[in-house]
C-alpha atoms as a PDB file:
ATOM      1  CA  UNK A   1     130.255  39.182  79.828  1.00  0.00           C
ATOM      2  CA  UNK A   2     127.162  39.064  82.683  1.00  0.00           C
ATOM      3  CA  UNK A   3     130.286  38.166  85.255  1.00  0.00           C
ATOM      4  CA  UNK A   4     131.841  41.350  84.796  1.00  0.00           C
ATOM      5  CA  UNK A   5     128.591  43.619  85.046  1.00  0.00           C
ATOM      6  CA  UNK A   6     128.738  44.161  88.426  1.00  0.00           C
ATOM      7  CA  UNK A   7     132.031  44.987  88.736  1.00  0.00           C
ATOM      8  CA  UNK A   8     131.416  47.466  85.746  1.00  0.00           C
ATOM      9  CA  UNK A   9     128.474  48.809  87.252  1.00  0.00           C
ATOM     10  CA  UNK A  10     130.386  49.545  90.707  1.00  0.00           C
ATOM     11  CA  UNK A  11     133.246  50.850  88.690  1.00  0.00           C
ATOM     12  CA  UNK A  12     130.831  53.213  86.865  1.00  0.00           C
ATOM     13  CA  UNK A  13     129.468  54.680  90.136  1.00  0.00           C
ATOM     14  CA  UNK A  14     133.125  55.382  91.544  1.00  0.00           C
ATOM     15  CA  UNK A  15     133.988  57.479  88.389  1.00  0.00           C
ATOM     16  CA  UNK A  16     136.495  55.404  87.021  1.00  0.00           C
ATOM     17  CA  UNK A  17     137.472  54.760  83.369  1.00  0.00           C
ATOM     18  CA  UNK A  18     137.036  51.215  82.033  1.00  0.00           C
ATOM     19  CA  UNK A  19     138.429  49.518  79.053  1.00  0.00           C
ATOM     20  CA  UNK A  20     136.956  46.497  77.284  1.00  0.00           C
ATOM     21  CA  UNK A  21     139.375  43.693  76.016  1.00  0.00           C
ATOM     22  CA  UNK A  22     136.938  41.164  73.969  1.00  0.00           C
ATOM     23  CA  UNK A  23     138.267  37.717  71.932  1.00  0.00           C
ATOM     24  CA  UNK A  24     137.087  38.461  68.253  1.00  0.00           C
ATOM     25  CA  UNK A  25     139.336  35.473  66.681  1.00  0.00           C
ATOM     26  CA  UNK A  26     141.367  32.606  67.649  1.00  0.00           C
ATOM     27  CA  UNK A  27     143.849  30.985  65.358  1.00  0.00           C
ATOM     28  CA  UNK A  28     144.847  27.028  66.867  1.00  0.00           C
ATOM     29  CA  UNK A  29     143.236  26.632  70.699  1.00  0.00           C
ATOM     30  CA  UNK A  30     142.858  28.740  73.066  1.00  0.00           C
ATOM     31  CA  UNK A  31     141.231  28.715  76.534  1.00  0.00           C
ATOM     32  CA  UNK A  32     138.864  31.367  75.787  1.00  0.00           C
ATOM     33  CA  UNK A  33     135.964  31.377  72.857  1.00  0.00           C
ATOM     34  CA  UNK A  34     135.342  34.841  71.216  1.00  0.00           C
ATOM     35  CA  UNK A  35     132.917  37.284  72.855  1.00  0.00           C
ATOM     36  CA  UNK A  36     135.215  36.277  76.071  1.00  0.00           C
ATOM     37  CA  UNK A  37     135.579  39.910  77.846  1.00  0.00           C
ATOM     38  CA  UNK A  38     138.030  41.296  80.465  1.00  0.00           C
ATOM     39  CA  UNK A  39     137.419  44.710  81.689  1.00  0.00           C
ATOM     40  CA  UNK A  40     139.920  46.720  83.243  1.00  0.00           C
ATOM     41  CA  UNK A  41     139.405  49.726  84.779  1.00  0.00           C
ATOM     42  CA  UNK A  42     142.456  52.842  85.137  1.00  0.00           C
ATOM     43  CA  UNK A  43     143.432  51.711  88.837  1.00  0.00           C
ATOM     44  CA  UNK A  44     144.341  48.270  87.163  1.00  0.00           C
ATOM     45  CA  UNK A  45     141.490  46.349  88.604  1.00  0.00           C
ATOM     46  CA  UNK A  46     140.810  43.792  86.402  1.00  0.00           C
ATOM     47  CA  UNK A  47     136.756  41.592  85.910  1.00  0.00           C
ATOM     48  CA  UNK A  48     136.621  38.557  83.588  1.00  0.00           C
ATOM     49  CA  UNK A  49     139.046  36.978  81.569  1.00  0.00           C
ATOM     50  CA  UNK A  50     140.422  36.748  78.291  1.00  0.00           C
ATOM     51  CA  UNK A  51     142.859  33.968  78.283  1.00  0.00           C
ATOM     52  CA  UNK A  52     142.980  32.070  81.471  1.00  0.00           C
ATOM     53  CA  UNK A  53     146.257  33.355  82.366  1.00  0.00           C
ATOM     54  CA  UNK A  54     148.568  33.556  80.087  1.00  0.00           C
ATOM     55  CA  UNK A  55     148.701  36.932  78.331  1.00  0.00           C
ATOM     56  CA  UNK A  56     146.251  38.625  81.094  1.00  0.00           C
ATOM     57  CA  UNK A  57     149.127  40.662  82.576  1.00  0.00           C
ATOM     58  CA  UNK A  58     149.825  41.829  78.915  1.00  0.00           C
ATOM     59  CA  UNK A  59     146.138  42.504  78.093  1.00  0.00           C
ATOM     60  CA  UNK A  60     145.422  44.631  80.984  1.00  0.00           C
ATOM     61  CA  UNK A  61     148.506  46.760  80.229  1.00  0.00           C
ATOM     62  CA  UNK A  62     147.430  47.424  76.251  1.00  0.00           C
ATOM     63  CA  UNK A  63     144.241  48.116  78.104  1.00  0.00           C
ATOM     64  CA  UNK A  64     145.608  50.632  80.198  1.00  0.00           C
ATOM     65  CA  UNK A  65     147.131  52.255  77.542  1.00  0.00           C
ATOM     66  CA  UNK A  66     143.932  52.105  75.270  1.00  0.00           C
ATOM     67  CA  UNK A  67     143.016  54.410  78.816  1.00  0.00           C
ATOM     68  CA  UNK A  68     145.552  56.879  78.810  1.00  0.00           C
ATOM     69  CA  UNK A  69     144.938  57.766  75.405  1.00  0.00           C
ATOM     70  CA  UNK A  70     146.246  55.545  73.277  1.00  0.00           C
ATOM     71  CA  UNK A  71     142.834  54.418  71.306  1.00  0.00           C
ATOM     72  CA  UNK A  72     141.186  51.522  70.609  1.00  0.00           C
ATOM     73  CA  UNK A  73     143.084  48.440  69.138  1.00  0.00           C
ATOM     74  CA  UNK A  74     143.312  45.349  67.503  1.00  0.00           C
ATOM     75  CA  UNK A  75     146.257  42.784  69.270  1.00  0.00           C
ATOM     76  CA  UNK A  76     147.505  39.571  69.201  1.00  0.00           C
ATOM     77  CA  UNK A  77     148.973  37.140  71.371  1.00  0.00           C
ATOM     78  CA  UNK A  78     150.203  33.282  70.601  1.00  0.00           C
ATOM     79  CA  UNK A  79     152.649  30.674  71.144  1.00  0.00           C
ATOM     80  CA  UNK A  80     153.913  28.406  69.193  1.00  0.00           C
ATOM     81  CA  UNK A  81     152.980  24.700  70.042  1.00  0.00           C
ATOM     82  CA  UNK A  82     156.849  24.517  71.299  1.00  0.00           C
ATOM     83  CA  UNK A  83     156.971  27.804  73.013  1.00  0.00           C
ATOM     84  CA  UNK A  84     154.151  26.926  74.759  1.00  0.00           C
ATOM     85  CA  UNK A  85     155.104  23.668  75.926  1.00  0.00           C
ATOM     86  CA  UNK A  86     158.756  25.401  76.730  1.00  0.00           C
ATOM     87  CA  UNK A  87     156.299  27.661  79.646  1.00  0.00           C
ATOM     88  CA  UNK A  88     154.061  24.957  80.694  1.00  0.00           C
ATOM     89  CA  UNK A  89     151.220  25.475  78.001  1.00  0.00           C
ATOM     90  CA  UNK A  90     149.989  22.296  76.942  1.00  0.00           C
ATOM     91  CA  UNK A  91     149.689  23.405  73.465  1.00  0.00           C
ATOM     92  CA  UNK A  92     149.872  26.907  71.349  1.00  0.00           C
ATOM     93  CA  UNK A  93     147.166  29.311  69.646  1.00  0.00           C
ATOM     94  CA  UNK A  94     146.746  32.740  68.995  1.00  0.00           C
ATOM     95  CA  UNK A  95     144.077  35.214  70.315  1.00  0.00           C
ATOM     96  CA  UNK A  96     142.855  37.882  68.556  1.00  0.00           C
ATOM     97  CA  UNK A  97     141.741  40.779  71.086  1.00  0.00           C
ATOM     98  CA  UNK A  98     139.530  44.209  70.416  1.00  0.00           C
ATOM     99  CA  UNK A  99     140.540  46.584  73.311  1.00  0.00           C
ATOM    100  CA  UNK A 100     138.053  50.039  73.562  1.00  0.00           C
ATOM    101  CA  UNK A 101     137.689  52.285  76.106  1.00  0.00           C
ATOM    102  CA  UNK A 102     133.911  52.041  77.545  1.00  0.00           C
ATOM    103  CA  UNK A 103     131.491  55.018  77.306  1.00  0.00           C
ATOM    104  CA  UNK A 104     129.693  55.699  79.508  1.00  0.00           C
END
Protein backbone atom coordinates (compact mmCIF):
# COMPACT_ATOMS: atom_id res chain seq x y z
CA UNK A 1 0.00 0.00 0.00
CA UNK A 2 3.05 2.80 0.77
CA UNK A 3 3.55 2.60 -3.34
CA UNK A 4 0.32 3.98 -4.00
CA UNK A 5 0.40 6.91 -1.32
CA UNK A 6 1.71 9.31 -3.39
CA UNK A 7 -0.27 8.87 -6.12
CA UNK A 8 -3.30 9.00 -3.61
CA UNK A 9 -2.06 11.94 -2.02
CA UNK A 10 -1.67 13.87 -5.52
CA UNK A 11 -5.02 12.51 -6.48
CA UNK A 12 -6.49 13.93 -3.24
CA UNK A 13 -5.16 17.46 -3.94
CA UNK A 14 -6.66 17.47 -7.63
CA UNK A 15 -10.21 16.70 -6.24
CA UNK A 16 -10.65 13.49 -7.64
CA UNK A 17 -12.58 10.45 -6.32
CA UNK A 18 -10.57 7.30 -5.53
CA UNK A 19 -11.59 3.78 -5.05
CA UNK A 20 -9.69 1.12 -3.13
CA UNK A 21 -9.52 -2.51 -4.59
CA UNK A 22 -7.65 -4.64 -1.68
CA UNK A 23 -6.92 -8.79 -1.87
CA UNK A 24 -8.81 -10.09 1.32
CA UNK A 25 -8.60 -13.97 0.16
CA UNK A 26 -7.03 -16.13 -2.32
CA UNK A 27 -8.27 -19.58 -3.11
CA UNK A 28 -5.16 -21.79 -5.19
CA UNK A 29 -2.10 -19.14 -6.21
CA UNK A 30 -2.17 -16.07 -7.11
CA UNK A 31 0.44 -13.37 -7.86
CA UNK A 32 -0.70 -11.11 -5.26
CA UNK A 33 -0.86 -11.83 -1.21
CA UNK A 34 -3.87 -10.18 0.60
CA UNK A 35 -3.58 -6.57 1.82
CA UNK A 36 -2.28 -6.15 -2.03
CA UNK A 37 -4.09 -2.65 -3.01
CA UNK A 38 -4.86 -0.98 -6.38
CA UNK A 39 -6.34 2.39 -6.28
CA UNK A 40 -8.13 3.83 -9.00
CA UNK A 41 -9.20 7.07 -9.20
CA UNK A 42 -12.67 8.36 -11.55
CA UNK A 43 -10.39 9.47 -14.63
CA UNK A 44 -9.28 5.70 -14.71
CA UNK A 45 -5.81 6.28 -13.47
CA UNK A 46 -4.83 3.39 -11.88
CA UNK A 47 -1.61 3.03 -8.56
CA UNK A 48 -0.62 -0.47 -7.38
CA UNK A 49 -1.71 -3.70 -8.28
CA UNK A 50 -3.93 -6.37 -7.46
CA UNK A 51 -3.13 -9.22 -9.68
CA UNK A 52 -0.17 -8.64 -11.85
CA UNK A 53 -2.17 -8.39 -14.88
CA UNK A 54 -4.61 -10.49 -15.35
CA UNK A 55 -7.98 -9.25 -14.08
CA UNK A 56 -6.56 -5.47 -13.59
CA UNK A 57 -8.59 -4.19 -16.57
CA UNK A 58 -11.66 -5.87 -14.84
CA UNK A 59 -10.82 -4.55 -11.34
CA UNK A 60 -10.46 -1.03 -12.27
CA UNK A 61 -13.83 -1.13 -14.08
CA UNK A 62 -15.87 -2.70 -10.80
CA UNK A 63 -13.87 0.09 -9.28
CA UNK A 64 -15.20 2.63 -11.36
CA UNK A 65 -18.46 1.59 -10.84
CA UNK A 66 -18.02 1.26 -6.95
CA UNK A 67 -17.36 5.38 -8.09
CA UNK A 68 -20.31 6.18 -9.87
CA UNK A 69 -22.43 4.95 -7.28
CA UNK A 70 -22.60 1.61 -7.28
CA UNK A 71 -21.21 0.86 -3.50
CA UNK A 72 -18.75 -0.99 -2.05
CA UNK A 73 -18.25 -4.75 -3.01
CA UNK A 74 -17.03 -8.00 -2.53
CA UNK A 75 -15.70 -9.79 -6.18
CA UNK A 76 -14.06 -12.55 -7.46
CA UNK A 77 -11.90 -13.46 -10.16
CA UNK A 78 -10.17 -17.09 -11.07
CA UNK A 79 -9.21 -19.48 -13.60
CA UNK A 80 -9.23 -22.73 -13.68
CA UNK A 81 -5.72 -24.46 -13.81
CA UNK A 82 -6.78 -25.24 -17.66
CA UNK A 83 -8.26 -21.93 -18.45
CA UNK A 84 -5.38 -20.45 -17.32
CA UNK A 85 -2.92 -22.37 -19.09
CA UNK A 86 -5.46 -22.00 -22.32
CA UNK A 87 -4.36 -17.73 -21.86
CA UNK A 88 -0.83 -18.16 -20.96
CA UNK A 89 -1.26 -18.41 -17.04
CA UNK A 90 1.02 -20.83 -15.74
CA UNK A 91 -1.45 -22.07 -13.33
CA UNK A 92 -5.12 -20.98 -11.88
CA UNK A 93 -6.42 -19.34 -8.47
CA UNK A 94 -8.98 -17.18 -7.41
CA UNK A 95 -8.76 -13.66 -5.81
CA UNK A 96 -10.99 -12.42 -3.53
CA UNK A 97 -11.18 -8.44 -3.85
CA UNK A 98 -12.90 -5.63 -1.34
CA UNK A 99 -13.54 -2.56 -3.63
CA UNK A 100 -14.66 0.92 -1.45
CA UNK A 101 -14.74 4.19 -2.44
CA UNK A 102 -12.02 6.28 -0.30
CA UNK A 103 -13.09 9.11 2.08
CA UNK A 104 -11.56 11.59 2.28
Amino acid sequence: MREILDDIERWRRLGRSVALARVIDLEGSGPRMPGATMAVADNGEVAGSVSGGCVEGAVVAEALEVLDGGGRRLVSFGYSDDEAFAVGLTCGGTVHLFIEPLDW
